[in-house]
PDB file of N, CA and C in Angstrom:
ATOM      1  N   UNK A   1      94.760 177.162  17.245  1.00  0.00           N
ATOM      2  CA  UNK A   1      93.402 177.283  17.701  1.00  0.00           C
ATOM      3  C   UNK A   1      92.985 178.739  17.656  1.00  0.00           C
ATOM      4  N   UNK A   2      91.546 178.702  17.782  1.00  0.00           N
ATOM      5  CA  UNK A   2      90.950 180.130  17.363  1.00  0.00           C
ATOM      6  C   UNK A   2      89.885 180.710  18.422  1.00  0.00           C
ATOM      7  N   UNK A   3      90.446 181.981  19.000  1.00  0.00           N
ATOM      8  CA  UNK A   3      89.594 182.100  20.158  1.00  0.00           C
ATOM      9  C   UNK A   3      87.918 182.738  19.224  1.00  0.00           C
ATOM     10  N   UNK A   4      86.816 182.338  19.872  1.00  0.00           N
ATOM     11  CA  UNK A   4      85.435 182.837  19.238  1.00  0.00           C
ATOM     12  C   UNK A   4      84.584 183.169  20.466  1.00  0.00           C
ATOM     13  N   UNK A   5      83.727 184.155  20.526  1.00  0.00           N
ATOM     14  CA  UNK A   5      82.595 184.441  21.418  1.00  0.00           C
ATOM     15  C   UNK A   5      81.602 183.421  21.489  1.00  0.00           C
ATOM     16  N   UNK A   6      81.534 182.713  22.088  1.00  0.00           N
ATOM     17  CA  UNK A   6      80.026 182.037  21.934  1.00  0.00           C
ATOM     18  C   UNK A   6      78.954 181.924  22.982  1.00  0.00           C
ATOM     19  N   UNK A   7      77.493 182.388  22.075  1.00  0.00           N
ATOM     20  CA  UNK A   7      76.306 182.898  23.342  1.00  0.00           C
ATOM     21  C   UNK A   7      75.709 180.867  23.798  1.00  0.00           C
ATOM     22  N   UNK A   8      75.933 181.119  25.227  1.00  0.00           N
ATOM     23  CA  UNK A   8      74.973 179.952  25.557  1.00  0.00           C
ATOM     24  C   UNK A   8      74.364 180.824  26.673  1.00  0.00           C
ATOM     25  N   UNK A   9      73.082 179.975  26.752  1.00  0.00           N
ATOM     26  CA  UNK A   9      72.096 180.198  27.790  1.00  0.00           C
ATOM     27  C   UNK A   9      72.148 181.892  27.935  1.00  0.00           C
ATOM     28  N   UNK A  10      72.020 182.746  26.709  1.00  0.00           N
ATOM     29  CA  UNK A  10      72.038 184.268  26.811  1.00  0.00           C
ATOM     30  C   UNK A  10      73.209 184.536  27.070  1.00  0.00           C
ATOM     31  N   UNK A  11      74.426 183.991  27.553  1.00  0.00           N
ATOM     32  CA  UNK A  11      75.670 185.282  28.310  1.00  0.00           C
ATOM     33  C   UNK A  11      76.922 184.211  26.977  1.00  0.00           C
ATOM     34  N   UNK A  12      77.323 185.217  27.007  1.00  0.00           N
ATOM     35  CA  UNK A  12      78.529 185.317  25.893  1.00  0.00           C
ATOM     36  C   UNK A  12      79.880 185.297  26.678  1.00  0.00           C
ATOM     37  N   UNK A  13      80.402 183.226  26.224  1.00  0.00           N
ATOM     38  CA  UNK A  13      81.535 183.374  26.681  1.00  0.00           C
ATOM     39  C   UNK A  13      82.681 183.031  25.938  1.00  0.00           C
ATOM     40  N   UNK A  14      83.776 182.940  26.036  1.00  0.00           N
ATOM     41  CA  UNK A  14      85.097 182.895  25.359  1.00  0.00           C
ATOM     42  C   UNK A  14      85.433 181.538  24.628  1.00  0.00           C
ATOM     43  N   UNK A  15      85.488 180.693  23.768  1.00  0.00           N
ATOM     44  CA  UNK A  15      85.610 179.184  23.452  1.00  0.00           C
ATOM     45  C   UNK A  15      86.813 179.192  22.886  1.00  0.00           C
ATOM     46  N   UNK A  16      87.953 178.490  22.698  1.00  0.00           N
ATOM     47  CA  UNK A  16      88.697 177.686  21.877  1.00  0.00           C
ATOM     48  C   UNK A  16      88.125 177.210  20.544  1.00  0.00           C
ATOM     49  N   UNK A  17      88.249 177.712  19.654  1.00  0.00           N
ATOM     50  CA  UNK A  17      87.508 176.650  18.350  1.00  0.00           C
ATOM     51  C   UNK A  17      88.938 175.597  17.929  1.00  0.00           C
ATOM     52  N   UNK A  18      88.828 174.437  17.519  1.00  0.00           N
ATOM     53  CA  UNK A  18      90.079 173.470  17.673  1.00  0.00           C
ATOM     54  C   UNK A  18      89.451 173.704  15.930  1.00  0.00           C
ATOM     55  N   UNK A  19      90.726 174.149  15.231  1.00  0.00           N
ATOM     56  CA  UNK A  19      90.760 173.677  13.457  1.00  0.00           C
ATOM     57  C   UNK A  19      92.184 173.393  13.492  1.00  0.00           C
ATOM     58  N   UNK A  20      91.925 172.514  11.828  1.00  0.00           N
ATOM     59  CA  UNK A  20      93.025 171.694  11.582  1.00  0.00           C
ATOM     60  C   UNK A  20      93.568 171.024  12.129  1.00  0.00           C
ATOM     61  N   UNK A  21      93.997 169.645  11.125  1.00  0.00           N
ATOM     62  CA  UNK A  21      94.669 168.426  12.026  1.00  0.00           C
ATOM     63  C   UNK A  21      95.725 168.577  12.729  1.00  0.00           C
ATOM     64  N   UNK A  22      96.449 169.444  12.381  1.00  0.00           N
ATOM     65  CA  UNK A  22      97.832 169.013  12.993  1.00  0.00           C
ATOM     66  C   UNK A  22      98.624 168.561  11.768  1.00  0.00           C
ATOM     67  N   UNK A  23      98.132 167.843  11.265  1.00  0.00           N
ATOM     68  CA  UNK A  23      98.974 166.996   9.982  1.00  0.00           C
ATOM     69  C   UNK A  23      98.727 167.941   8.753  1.00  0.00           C
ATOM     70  N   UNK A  24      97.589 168.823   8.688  1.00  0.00           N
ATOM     71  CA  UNK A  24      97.780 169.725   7.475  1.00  0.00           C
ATOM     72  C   UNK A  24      98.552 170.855   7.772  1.00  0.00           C
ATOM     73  N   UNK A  25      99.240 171.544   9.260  1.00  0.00           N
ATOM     74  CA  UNK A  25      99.963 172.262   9.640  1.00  0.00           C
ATOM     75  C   UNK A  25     101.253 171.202   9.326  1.00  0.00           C
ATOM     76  N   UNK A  26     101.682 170.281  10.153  1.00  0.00           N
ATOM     77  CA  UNK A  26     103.178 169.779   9.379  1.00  0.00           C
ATOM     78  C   UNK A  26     103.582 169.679   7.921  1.00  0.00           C
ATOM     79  N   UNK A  27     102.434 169.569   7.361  1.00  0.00           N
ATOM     80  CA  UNK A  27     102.689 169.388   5.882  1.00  0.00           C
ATOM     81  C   UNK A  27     102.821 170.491   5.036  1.00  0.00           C
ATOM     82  N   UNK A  28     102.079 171.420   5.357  1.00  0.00           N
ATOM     83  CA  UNK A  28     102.275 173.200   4.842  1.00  0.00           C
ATOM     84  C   UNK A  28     101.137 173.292   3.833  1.00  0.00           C
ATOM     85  N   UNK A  29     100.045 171.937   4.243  1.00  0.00           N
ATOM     86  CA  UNK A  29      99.017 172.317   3.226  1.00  0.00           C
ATOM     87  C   UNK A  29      98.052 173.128   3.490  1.00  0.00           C
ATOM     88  N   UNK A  30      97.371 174.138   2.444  1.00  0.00           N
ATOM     89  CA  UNK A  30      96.442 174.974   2.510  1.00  0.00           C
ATOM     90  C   UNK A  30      95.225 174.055   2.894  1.00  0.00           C
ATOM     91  N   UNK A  31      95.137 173.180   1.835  1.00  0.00           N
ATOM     92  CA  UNK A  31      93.498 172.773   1.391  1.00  0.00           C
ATOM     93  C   UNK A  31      94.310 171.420   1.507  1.00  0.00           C
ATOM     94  N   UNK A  32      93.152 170.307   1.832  1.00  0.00           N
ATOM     95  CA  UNK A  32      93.195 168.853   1.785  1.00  0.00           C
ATOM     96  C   UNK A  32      92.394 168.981   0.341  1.00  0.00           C
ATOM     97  N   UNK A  33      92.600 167.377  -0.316  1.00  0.00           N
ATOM     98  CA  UNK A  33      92.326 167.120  -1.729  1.00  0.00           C
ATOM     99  C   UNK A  33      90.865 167.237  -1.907  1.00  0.00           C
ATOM    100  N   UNK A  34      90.786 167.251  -2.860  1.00  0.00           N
ATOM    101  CA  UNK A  34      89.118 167.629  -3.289  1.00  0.00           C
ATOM    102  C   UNK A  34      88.760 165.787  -3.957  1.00  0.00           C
ATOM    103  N   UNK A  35      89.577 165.218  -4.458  1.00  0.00           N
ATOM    104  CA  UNK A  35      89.289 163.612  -4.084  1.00  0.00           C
ATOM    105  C   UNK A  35      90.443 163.407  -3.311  1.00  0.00           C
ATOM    106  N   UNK A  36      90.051 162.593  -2.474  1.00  0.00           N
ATOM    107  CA  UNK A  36      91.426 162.163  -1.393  1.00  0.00           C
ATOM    108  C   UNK A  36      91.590 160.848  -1.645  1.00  0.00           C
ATOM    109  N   UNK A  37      90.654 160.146  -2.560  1.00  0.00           N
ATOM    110  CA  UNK A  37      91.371 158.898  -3.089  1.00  0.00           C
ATOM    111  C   UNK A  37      92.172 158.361  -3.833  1.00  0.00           C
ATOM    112  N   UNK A  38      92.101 159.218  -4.902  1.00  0.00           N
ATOM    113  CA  UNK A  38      93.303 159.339  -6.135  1.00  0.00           C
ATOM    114  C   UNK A  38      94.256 160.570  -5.970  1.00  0.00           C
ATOM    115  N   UNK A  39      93.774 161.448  -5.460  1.00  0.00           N
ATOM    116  CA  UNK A  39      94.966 162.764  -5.473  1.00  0.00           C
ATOM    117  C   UNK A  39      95.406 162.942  -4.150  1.00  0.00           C
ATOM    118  N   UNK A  40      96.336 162.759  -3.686  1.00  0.00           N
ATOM    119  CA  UNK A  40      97.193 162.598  -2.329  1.00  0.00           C
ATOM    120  C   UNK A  40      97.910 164.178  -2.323  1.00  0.00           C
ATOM    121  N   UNK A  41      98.153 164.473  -1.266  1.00  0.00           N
ATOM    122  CA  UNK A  41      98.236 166.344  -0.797  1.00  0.00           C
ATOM    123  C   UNK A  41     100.201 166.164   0.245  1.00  0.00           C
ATOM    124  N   UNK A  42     100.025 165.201   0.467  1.00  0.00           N
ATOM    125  CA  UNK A  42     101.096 165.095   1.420  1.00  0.00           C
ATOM    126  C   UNK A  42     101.440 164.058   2.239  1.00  0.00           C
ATOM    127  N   UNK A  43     102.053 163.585   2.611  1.00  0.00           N
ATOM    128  CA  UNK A  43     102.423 162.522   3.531  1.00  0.00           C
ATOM    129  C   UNK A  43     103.173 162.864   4.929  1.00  0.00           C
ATOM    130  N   UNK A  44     103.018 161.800   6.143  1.00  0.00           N
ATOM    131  CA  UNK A  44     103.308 161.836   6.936  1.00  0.00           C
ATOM    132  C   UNK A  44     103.625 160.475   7.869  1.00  0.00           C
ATOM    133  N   UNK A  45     104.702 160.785   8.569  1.00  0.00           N
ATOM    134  CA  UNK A  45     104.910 159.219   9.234  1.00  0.00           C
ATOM    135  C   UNK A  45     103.999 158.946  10.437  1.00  0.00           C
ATOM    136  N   UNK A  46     104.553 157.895  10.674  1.00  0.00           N
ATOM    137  CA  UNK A  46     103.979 157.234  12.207  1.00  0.00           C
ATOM    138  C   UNK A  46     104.357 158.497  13.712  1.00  0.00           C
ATOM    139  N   UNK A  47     105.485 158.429  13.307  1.00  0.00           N
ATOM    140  CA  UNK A  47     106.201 159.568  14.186  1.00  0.00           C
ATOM    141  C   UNK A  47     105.637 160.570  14.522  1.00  0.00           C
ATOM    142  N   UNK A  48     105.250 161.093  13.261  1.00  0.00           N
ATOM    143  CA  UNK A  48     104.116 162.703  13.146  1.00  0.00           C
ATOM    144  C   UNK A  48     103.528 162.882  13.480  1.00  0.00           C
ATOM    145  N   UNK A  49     102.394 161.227  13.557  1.00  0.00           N
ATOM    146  CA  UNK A  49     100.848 161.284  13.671  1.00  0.00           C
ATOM    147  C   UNK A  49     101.207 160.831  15.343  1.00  0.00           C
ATOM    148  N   UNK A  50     102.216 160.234  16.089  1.00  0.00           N
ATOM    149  CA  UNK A  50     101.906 160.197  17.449  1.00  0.00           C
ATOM    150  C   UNK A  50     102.298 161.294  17.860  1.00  0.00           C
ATOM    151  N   UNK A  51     103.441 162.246  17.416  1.00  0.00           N
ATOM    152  CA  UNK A  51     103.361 163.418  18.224  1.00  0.00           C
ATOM    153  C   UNK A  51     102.101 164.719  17.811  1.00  0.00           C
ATOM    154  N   UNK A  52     101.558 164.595  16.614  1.00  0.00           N
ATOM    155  CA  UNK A  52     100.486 164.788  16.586  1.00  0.00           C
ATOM    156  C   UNK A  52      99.001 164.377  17.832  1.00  0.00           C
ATOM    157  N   UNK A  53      98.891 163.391  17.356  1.00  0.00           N
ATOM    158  CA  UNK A  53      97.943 162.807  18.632  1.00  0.00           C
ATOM    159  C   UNK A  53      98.017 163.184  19.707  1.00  0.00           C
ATOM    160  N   UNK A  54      99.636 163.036  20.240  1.00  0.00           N
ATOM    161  CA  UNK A  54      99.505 163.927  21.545  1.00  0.00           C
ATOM    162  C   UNK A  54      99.325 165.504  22.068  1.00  0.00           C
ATOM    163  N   UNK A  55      99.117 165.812  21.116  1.00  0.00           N
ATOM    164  CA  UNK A  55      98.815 167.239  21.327  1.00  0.00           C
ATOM    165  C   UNK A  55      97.317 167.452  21.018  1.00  0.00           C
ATOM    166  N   UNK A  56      96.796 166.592  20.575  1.00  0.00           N
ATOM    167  CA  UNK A  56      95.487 166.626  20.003  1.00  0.00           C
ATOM    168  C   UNK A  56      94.354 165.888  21.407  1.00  0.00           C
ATOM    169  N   UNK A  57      95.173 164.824  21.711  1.00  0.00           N
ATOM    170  CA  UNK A  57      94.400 164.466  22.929  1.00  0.00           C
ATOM    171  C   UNK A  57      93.656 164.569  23.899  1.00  0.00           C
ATOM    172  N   UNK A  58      94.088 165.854  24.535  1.00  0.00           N
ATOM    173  CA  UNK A  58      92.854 166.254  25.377  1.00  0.00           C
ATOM    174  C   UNK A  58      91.608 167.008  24.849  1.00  0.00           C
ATOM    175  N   UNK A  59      91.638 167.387  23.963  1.00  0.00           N
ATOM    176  CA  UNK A  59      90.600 168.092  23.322  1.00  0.00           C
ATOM    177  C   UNK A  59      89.638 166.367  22.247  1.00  0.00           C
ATOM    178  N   UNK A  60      90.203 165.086  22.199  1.00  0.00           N
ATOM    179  CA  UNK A  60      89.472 164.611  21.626  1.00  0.00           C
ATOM    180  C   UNK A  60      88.832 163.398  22.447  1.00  0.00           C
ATOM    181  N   UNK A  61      87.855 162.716  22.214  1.00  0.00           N
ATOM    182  CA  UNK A  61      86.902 161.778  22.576  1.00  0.00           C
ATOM    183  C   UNK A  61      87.553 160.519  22.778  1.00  0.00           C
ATOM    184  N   UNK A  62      88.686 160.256  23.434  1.00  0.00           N
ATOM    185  CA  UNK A  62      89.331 159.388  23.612  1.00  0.00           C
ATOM    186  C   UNK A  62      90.552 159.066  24.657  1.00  0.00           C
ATOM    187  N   UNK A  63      90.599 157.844  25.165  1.00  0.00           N
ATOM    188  CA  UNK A  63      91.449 157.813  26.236  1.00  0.00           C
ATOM    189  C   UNK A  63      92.954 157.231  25.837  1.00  0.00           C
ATOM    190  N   UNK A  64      92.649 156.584  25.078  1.00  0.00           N
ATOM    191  CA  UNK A  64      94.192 156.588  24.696  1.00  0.00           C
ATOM    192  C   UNK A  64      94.936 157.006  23.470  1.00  0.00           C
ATOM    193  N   UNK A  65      96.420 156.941  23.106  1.00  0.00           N
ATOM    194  CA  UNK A  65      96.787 157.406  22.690  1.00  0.00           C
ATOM    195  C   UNK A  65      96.598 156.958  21.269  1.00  0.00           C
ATOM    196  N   UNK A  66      96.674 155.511  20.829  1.00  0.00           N
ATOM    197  CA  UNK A  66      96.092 154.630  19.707  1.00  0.00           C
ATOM    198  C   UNK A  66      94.655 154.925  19.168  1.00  0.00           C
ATOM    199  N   UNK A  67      94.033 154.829  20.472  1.00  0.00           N
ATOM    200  CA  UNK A  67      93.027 155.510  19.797  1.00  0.00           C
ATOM    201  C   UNK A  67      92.840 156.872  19.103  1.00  0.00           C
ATOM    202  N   UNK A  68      93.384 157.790  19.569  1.00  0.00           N
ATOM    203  CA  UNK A  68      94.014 159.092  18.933  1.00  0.00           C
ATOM    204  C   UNK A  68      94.516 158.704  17.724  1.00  0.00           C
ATOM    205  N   UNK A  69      95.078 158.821  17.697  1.00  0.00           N
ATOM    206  CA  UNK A  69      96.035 158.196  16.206  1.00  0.00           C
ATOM    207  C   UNK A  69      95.451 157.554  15.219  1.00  0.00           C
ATOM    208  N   UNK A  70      94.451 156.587  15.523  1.00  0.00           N
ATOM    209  CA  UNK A  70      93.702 156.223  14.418  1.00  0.00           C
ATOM    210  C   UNK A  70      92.070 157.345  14.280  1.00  0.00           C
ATOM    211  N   UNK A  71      92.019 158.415  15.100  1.00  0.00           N
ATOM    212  CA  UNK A  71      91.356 159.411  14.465  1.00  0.00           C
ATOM    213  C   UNK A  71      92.147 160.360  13.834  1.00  0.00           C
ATOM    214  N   UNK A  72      93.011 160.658  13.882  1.00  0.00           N
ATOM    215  CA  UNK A  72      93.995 161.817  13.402  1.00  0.00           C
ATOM    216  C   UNK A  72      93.713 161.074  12.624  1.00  0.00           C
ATOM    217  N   UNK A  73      94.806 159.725  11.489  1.00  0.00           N
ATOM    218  CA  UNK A  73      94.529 159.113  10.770  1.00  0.00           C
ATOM    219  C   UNK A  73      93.577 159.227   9.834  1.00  0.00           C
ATOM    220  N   UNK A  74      92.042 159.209  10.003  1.00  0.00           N
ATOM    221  CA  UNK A  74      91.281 159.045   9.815  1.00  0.00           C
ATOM    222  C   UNK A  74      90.930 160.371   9.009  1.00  0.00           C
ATOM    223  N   UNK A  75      90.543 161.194   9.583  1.00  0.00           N
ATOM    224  CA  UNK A  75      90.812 162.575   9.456  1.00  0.00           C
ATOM    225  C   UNK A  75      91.520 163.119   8.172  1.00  0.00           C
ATOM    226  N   UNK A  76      93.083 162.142   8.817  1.00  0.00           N
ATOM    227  CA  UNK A  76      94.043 162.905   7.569  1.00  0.00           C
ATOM    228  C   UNK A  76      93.601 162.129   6.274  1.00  0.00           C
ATOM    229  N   UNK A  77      93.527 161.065   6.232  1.00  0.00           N
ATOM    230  CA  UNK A  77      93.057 159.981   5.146  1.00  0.00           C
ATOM    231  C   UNK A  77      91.952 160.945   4.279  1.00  0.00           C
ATOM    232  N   UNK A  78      90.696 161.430   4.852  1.00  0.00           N
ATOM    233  CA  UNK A  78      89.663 162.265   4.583  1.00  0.00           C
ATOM    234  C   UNK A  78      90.152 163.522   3.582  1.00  0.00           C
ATOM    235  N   UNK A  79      91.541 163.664   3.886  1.00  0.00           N
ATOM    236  CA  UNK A  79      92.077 165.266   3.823  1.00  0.00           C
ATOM    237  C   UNK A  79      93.108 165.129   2.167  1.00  0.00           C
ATOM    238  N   UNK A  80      93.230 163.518   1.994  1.00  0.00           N
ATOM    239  CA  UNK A  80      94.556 163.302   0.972  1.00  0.00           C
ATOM    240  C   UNK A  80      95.549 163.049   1.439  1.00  0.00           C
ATOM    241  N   UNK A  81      95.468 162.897   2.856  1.00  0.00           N
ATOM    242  CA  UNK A  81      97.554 162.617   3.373  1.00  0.00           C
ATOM    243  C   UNK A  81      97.826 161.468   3.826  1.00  0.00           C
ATOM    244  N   UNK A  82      98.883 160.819   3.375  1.00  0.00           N
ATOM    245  CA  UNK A  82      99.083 159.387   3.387  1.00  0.00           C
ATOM    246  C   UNK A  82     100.040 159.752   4.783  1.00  0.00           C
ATOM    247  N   UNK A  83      99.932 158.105   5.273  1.00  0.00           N
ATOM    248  CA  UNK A  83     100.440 158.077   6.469  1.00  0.00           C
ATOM    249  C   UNK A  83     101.623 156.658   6.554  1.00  0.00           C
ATOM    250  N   UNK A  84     102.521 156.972   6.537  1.00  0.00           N
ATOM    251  CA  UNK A  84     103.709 155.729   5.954  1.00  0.00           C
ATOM    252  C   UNK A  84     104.356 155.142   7.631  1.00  0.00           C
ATOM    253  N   UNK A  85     103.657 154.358   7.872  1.00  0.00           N
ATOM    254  CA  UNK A  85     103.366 152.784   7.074  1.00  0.00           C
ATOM    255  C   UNK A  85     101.549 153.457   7.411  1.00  0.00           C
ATOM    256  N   UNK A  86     101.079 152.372   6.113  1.00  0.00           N
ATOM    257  CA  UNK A  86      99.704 152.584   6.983  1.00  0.00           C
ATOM    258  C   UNK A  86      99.455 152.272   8.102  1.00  0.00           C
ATOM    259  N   UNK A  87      98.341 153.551   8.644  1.00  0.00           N
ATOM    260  CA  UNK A  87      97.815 152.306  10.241  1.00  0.00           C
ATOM    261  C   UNK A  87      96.645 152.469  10.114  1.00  0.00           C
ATOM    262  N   UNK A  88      95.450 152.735   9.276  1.00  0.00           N
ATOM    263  CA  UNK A  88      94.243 152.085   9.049  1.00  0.00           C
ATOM    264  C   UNK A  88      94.024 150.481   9.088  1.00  0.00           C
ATOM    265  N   UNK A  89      94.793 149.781   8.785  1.00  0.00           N
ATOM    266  CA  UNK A  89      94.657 148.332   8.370  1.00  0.00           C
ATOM    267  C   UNK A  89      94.199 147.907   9.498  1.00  0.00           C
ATOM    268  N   UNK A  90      93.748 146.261   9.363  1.00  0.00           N
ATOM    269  CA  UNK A  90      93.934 145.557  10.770  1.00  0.00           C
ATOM    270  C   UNK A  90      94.988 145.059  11.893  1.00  0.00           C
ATOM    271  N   UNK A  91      96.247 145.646  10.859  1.00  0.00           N
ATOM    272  CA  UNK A  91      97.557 145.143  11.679  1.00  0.00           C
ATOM    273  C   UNK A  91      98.149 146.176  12.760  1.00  0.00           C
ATOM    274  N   UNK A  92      97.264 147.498  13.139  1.00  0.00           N
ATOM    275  CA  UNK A  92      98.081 148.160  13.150  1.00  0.00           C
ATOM    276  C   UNK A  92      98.636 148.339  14.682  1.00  0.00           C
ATOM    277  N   UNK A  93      97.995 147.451  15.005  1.00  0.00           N
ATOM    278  CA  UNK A  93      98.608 147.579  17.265  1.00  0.00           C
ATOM    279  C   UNK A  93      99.869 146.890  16.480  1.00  0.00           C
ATOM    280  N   UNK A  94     100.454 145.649  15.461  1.00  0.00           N
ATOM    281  CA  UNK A  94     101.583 145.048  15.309  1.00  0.00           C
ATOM    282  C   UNK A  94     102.822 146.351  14.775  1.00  0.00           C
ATOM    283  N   UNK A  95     102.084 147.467  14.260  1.00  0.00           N
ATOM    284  CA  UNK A  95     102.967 148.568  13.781  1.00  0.00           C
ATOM    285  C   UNK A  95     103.262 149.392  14.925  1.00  0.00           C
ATOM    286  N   UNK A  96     102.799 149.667  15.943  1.00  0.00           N
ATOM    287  CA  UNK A  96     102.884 150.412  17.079  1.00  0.00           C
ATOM    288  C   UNK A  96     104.056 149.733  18.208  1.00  0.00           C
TER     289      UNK A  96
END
């Protein structure tokens, strides 16, 4: 994370900026794919993306941890990085 100044209401205070997934730091990628449908950048397991998630959690729009995970997911999918097994599908509370 990246500390930044930011002015609200006139007075200038200190923010956290939250970049990168998490999953493009485990993977050692610079750049996610420029098509992420045909050109894949990296992969990552189930494993990754929940200890991912949990570190990602309080900073995101969600109360649980599944739900986390299928935004990381989401995210990484966006980025080129496959996630083995999938958990986009509809099966995926049966993969958890």
């Amino acid at each position: 994370m990246k500390n930044a100044a930011v002015r609200i209401n006139d007075e200038i205070k200190n923010a956290l900026l939250q970049t990168e997934t998490g999953s493009q730091e485990d993977q050692g990628v610079e750049k996610g794919s420029s098509d992420p449908q045909r050109e894949k950048v990296g992969k990552i397991t189930i494993e990754q993306l929940r200890v991912i998630a949990n570190e990602k959690l309080p900073g995101l729009n969600c109360a649980t941890i599944e739900s986390a995970m299928r935004i990381i997911a989401g995210t990484a999918a966006n980025m080129g990085i496959d996630i083995n097994p999938p958990v986009l599908e509809r099966n995926f509370k049966q993969i958890l």
